[in-house]
PDB file of N, CA and C in Angstrom:
ATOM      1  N   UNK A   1     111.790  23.638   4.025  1.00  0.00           N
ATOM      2  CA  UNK A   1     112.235  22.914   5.193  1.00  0.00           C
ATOM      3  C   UNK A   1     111.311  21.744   5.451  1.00  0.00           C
ATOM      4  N   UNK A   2     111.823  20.583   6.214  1.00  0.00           N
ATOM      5  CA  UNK A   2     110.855  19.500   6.470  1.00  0.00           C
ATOM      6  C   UNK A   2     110.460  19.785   7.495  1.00  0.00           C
ATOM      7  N   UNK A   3     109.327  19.175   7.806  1.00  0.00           N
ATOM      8  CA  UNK A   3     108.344  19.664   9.192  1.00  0.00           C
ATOM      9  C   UNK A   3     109.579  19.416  10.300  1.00  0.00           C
ATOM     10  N   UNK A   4     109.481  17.601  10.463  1.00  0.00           N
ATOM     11  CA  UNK A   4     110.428  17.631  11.474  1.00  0.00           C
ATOM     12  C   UNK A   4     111.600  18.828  11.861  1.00  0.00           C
ATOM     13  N   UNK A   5     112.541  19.659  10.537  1.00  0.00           N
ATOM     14  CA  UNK A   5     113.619  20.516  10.775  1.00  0.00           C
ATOM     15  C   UNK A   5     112.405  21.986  11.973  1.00  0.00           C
ATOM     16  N   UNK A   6     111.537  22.689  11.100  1.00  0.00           N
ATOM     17  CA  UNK A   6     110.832  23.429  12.019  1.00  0.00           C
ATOM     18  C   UNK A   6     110.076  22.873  13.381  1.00  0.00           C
ATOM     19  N   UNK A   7     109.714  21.676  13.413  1.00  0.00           N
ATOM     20  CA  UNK A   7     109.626  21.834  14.540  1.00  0.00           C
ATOM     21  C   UNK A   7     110.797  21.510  15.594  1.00  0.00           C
ATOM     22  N   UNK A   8     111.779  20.826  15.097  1.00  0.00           N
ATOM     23  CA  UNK A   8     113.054  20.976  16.218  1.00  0.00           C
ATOM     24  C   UNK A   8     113.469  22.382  16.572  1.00  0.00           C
ATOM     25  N   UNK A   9     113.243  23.496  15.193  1.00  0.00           N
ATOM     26  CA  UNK A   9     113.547  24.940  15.895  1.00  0.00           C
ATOM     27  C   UNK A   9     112.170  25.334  17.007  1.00  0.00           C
ATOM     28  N   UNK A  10     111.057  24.893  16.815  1.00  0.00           N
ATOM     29  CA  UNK A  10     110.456  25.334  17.507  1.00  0.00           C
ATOM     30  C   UNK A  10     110.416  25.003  19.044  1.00  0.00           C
ATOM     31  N   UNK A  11     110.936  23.665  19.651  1.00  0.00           N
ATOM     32  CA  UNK A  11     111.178  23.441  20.750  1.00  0.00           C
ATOM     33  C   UNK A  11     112.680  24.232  21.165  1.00  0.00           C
ATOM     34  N   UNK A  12     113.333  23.996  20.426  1.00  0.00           N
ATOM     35  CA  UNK A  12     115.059  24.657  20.745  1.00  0.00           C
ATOM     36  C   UNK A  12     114.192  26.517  20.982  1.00  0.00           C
ATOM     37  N   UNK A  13     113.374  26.732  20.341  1.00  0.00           N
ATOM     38  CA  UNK A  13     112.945  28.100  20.793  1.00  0.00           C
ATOM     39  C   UNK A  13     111.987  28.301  22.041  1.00  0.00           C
ATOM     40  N   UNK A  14     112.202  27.534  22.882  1.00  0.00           N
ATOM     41  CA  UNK A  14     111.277  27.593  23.671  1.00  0.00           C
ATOM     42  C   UNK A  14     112.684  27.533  25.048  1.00  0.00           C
ATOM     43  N   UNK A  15     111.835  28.251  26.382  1.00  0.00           N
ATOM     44  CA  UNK A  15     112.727  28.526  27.309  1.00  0.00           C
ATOM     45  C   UNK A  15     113.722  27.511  27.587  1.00  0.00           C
ATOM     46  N   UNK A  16     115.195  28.048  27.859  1.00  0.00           N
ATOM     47  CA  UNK A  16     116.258  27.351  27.973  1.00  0.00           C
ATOM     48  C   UNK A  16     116.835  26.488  26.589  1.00  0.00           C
ATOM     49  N   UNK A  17     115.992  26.632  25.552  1.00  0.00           N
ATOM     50  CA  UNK A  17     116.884  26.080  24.163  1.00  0.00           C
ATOM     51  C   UNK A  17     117.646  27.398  23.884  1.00  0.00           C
ATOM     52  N   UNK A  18     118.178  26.612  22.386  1.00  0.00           N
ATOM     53  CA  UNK A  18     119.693  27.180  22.443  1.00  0.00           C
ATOM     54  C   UNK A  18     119.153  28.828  21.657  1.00  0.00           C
ATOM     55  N   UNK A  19     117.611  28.244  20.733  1.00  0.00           N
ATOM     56  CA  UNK A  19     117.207  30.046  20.185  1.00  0.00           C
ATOM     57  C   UNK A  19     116.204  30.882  21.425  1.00  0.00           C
ATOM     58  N   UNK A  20     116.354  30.420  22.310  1.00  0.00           N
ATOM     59  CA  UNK A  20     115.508  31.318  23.447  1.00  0.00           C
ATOM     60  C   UNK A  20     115.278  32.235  23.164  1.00  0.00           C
ATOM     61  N   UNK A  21     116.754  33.106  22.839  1.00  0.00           N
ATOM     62  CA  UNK A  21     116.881  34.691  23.045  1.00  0.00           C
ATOM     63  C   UNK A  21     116.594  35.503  21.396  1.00  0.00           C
ATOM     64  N   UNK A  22     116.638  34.176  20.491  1.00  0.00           N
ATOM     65  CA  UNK A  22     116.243  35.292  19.387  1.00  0.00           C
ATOM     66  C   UNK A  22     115.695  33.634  18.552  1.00  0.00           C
ATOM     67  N   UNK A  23     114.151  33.397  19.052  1.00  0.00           N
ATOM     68  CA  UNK A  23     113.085  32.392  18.855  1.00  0.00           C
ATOM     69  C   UNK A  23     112.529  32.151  17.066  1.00  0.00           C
ATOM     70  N   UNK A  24     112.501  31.052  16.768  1.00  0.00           N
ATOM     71  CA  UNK A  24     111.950  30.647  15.715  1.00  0.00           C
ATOM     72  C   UNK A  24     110.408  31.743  15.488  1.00  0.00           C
ATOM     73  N   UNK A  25     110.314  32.515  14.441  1.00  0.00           N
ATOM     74  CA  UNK A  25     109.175  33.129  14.296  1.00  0.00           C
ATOM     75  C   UNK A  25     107.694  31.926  14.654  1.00  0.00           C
ATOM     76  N   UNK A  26     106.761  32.879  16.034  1.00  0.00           N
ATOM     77  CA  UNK A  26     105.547  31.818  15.809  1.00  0.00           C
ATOM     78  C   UNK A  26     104.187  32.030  14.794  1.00  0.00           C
ATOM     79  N   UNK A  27     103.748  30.788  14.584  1.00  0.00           N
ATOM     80  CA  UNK A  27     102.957  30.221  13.526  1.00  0.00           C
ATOM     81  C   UNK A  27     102.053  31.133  13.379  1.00  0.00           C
ATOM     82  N   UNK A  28     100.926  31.372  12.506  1.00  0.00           N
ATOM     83  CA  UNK A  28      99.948  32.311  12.293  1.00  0.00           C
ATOM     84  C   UNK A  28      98.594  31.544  12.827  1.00  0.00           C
ATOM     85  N   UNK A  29      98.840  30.314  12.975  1.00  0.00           N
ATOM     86  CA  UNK A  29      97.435  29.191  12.821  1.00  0.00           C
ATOM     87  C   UNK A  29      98.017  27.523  12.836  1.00  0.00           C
ATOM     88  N   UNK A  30      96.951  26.750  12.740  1.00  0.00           N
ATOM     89  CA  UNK A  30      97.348  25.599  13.488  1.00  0.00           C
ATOM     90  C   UNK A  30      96.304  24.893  12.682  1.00  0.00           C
ATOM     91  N   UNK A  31      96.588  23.771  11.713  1.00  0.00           N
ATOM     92  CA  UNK A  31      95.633  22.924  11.271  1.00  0.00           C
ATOM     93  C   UNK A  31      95.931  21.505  11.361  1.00  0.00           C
ATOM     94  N   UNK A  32      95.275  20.466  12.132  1.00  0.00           N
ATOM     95  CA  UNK A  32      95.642  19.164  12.664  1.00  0.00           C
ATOM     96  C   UNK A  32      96.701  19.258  13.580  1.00  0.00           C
ATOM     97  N   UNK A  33      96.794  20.156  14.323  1.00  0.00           N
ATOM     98  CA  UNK A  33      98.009  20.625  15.442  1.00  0.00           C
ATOM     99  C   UNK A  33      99.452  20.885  14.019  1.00  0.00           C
ATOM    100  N   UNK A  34      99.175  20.899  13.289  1.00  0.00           N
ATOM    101  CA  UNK A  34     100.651  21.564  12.075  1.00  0.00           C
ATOM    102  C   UNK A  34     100.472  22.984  12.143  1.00  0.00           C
ATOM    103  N   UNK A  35     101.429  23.622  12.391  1.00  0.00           N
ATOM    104  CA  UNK A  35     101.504  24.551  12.358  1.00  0.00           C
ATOM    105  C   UNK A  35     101.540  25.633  11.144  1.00  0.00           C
ATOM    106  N   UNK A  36     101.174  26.924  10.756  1.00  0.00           N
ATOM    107  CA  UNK A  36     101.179  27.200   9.245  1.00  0.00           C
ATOM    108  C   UNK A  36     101.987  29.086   9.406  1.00  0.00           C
ATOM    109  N   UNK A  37     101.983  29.266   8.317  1.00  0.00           N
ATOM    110  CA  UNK A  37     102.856  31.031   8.476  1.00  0.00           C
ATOM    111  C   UNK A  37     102.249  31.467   7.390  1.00  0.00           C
ATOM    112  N   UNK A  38     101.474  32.670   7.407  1.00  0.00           N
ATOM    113  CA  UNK A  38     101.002  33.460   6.040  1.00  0.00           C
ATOM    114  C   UNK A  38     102.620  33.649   5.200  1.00  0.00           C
ATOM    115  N   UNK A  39     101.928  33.490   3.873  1.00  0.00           N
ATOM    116  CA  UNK A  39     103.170  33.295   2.777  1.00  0.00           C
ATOM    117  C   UNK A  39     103.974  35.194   3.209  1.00  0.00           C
ATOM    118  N   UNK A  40     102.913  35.983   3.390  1.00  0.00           N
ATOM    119  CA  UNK A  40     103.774  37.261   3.804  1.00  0.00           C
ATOM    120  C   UNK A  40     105.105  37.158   4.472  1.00  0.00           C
ATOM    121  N   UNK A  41     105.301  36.563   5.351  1.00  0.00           N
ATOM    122  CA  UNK A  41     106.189  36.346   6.379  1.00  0.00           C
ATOM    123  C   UNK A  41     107.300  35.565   5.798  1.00  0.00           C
ATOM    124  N   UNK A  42     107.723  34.930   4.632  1.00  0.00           N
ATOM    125  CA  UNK A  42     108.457  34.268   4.085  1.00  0.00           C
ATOM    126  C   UNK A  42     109.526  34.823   4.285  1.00  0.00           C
ATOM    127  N   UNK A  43     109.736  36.347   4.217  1.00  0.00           N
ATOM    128  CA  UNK A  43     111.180  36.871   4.566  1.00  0.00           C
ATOM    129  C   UNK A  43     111.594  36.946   5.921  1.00  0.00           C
ATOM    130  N   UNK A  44     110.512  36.899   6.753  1.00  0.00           N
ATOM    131  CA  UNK A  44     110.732  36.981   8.136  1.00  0.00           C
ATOM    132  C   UNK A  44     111.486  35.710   9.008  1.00  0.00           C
ATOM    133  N   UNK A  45     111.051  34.682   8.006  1.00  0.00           N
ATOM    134  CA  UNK A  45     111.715  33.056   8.634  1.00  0.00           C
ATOM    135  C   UNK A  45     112.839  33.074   7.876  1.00  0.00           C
ATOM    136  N   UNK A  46     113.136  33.669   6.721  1.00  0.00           N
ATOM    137  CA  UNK A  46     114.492  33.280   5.546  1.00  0.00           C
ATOM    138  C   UNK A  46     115.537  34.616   6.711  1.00  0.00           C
ATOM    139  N   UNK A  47     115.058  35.541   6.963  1.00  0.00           N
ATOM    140  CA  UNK A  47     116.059  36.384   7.923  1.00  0.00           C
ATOM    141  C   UNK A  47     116.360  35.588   9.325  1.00  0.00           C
ATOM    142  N   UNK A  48     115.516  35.172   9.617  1.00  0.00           N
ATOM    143  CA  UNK A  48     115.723  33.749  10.683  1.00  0.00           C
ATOM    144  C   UNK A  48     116.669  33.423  10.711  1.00  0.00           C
ATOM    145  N   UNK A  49     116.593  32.502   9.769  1.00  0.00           N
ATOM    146  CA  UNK A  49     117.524  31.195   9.184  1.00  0.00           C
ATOM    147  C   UNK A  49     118.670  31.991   9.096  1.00  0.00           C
ATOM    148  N   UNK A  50     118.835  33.064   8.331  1.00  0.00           N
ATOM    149  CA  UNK A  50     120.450  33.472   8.350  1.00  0.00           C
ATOM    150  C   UNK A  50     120.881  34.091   9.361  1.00  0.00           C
ATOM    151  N   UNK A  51     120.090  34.091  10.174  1.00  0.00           N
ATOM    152  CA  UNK A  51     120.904  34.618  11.472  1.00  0.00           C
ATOM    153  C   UNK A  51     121.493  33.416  12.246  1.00  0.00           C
ATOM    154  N   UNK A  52     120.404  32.415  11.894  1.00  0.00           N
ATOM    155  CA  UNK A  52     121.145  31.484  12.682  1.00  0.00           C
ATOM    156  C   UNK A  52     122.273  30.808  12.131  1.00  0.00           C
ATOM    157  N   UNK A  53     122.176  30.875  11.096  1.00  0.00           N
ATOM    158  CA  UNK A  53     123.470  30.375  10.243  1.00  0.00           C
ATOM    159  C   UNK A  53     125.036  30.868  10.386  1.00  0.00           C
ATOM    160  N   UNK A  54     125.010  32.110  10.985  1.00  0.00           N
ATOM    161  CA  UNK A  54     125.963  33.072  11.115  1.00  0.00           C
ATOM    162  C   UNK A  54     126.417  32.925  12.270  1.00  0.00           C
ATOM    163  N   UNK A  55     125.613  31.929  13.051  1.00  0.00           N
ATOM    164  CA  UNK A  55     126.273  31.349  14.129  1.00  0.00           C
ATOM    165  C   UNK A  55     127.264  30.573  14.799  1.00  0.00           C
ATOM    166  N   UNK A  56     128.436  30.580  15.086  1.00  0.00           N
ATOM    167  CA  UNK A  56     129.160  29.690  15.122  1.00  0.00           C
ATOM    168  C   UNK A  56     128.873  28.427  16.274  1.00  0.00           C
ATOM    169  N   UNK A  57     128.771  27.453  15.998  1.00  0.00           N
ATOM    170  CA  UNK A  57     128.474  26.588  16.645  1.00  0.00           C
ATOM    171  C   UNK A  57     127.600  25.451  17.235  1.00  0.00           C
ATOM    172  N   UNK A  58     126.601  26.486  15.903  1.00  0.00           N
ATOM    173  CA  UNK A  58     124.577  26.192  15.914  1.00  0.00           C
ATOM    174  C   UNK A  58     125.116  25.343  15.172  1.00  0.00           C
ATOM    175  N   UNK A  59     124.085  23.996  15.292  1.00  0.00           N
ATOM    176  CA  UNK A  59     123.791  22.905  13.985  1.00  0.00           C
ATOM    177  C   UNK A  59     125.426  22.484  13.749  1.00  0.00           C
ATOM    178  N   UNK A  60     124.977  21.455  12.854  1.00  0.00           N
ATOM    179  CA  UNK A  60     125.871  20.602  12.314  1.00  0.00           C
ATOM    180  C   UNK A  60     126.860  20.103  12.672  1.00  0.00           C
ATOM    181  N   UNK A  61     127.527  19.080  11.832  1.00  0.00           N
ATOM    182  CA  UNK A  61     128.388  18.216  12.546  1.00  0.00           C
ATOM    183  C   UNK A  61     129.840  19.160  13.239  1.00  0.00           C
ATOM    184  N   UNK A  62     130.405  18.969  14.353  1.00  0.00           N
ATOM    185  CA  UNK A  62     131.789  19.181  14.602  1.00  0.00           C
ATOM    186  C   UNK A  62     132.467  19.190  13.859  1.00  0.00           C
ATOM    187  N   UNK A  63     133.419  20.616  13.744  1.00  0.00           N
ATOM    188  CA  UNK A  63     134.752  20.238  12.893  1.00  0.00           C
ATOM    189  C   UNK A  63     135.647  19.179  13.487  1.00  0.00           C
ATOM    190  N   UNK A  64     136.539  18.874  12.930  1.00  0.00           N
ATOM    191  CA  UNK A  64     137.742  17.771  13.352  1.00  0.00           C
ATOM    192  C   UNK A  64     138.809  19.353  13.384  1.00  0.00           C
ATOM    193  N   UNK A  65     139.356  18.318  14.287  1.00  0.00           N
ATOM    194  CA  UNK A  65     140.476  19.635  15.393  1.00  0.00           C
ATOM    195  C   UNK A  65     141.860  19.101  13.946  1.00  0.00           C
ATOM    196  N   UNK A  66     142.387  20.487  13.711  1.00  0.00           N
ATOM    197  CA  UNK A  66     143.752  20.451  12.882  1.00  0.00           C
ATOM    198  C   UNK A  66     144.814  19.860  13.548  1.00  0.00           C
ATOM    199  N   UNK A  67     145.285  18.520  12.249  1.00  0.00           N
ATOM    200  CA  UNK A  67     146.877  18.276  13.354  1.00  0.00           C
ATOM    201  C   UNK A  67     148.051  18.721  13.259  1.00  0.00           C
TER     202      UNK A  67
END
């Protein structure tokens, strides 16, 4: 992922964004204010991601309405 993509989940995970209720996993540590995740946890952000994916309505562009 590019920084910018994690850190847009990380504000959207913060009170009143849209992952409030089930939050971007937080960082382990912090170097130059970047945030970092022990490589352990790799499944813990990839189970993330597909939850949010399974979402209808998260991310990406609008469908176009059928005519």
């Amino acid at each position: 992922m590019k920084p910018s993509t994690v850190k847009q989940y990380q504000v959207d995970s913060k009170p009143g964004g849209r992952f409030e209720k089930d939050p971007f996993p937080e960082p382990d540590g912090r170097v130059n204010r970047g945030p970092w995740w022990r490589v352990e946890r790799e499944q813990e952000i990839r189970e993330w991601f597909a939850r949010i994916q399974d979402r209808s309505g998260v991310g990406g562009r609008p469908r176009k309405n059928p005519t």
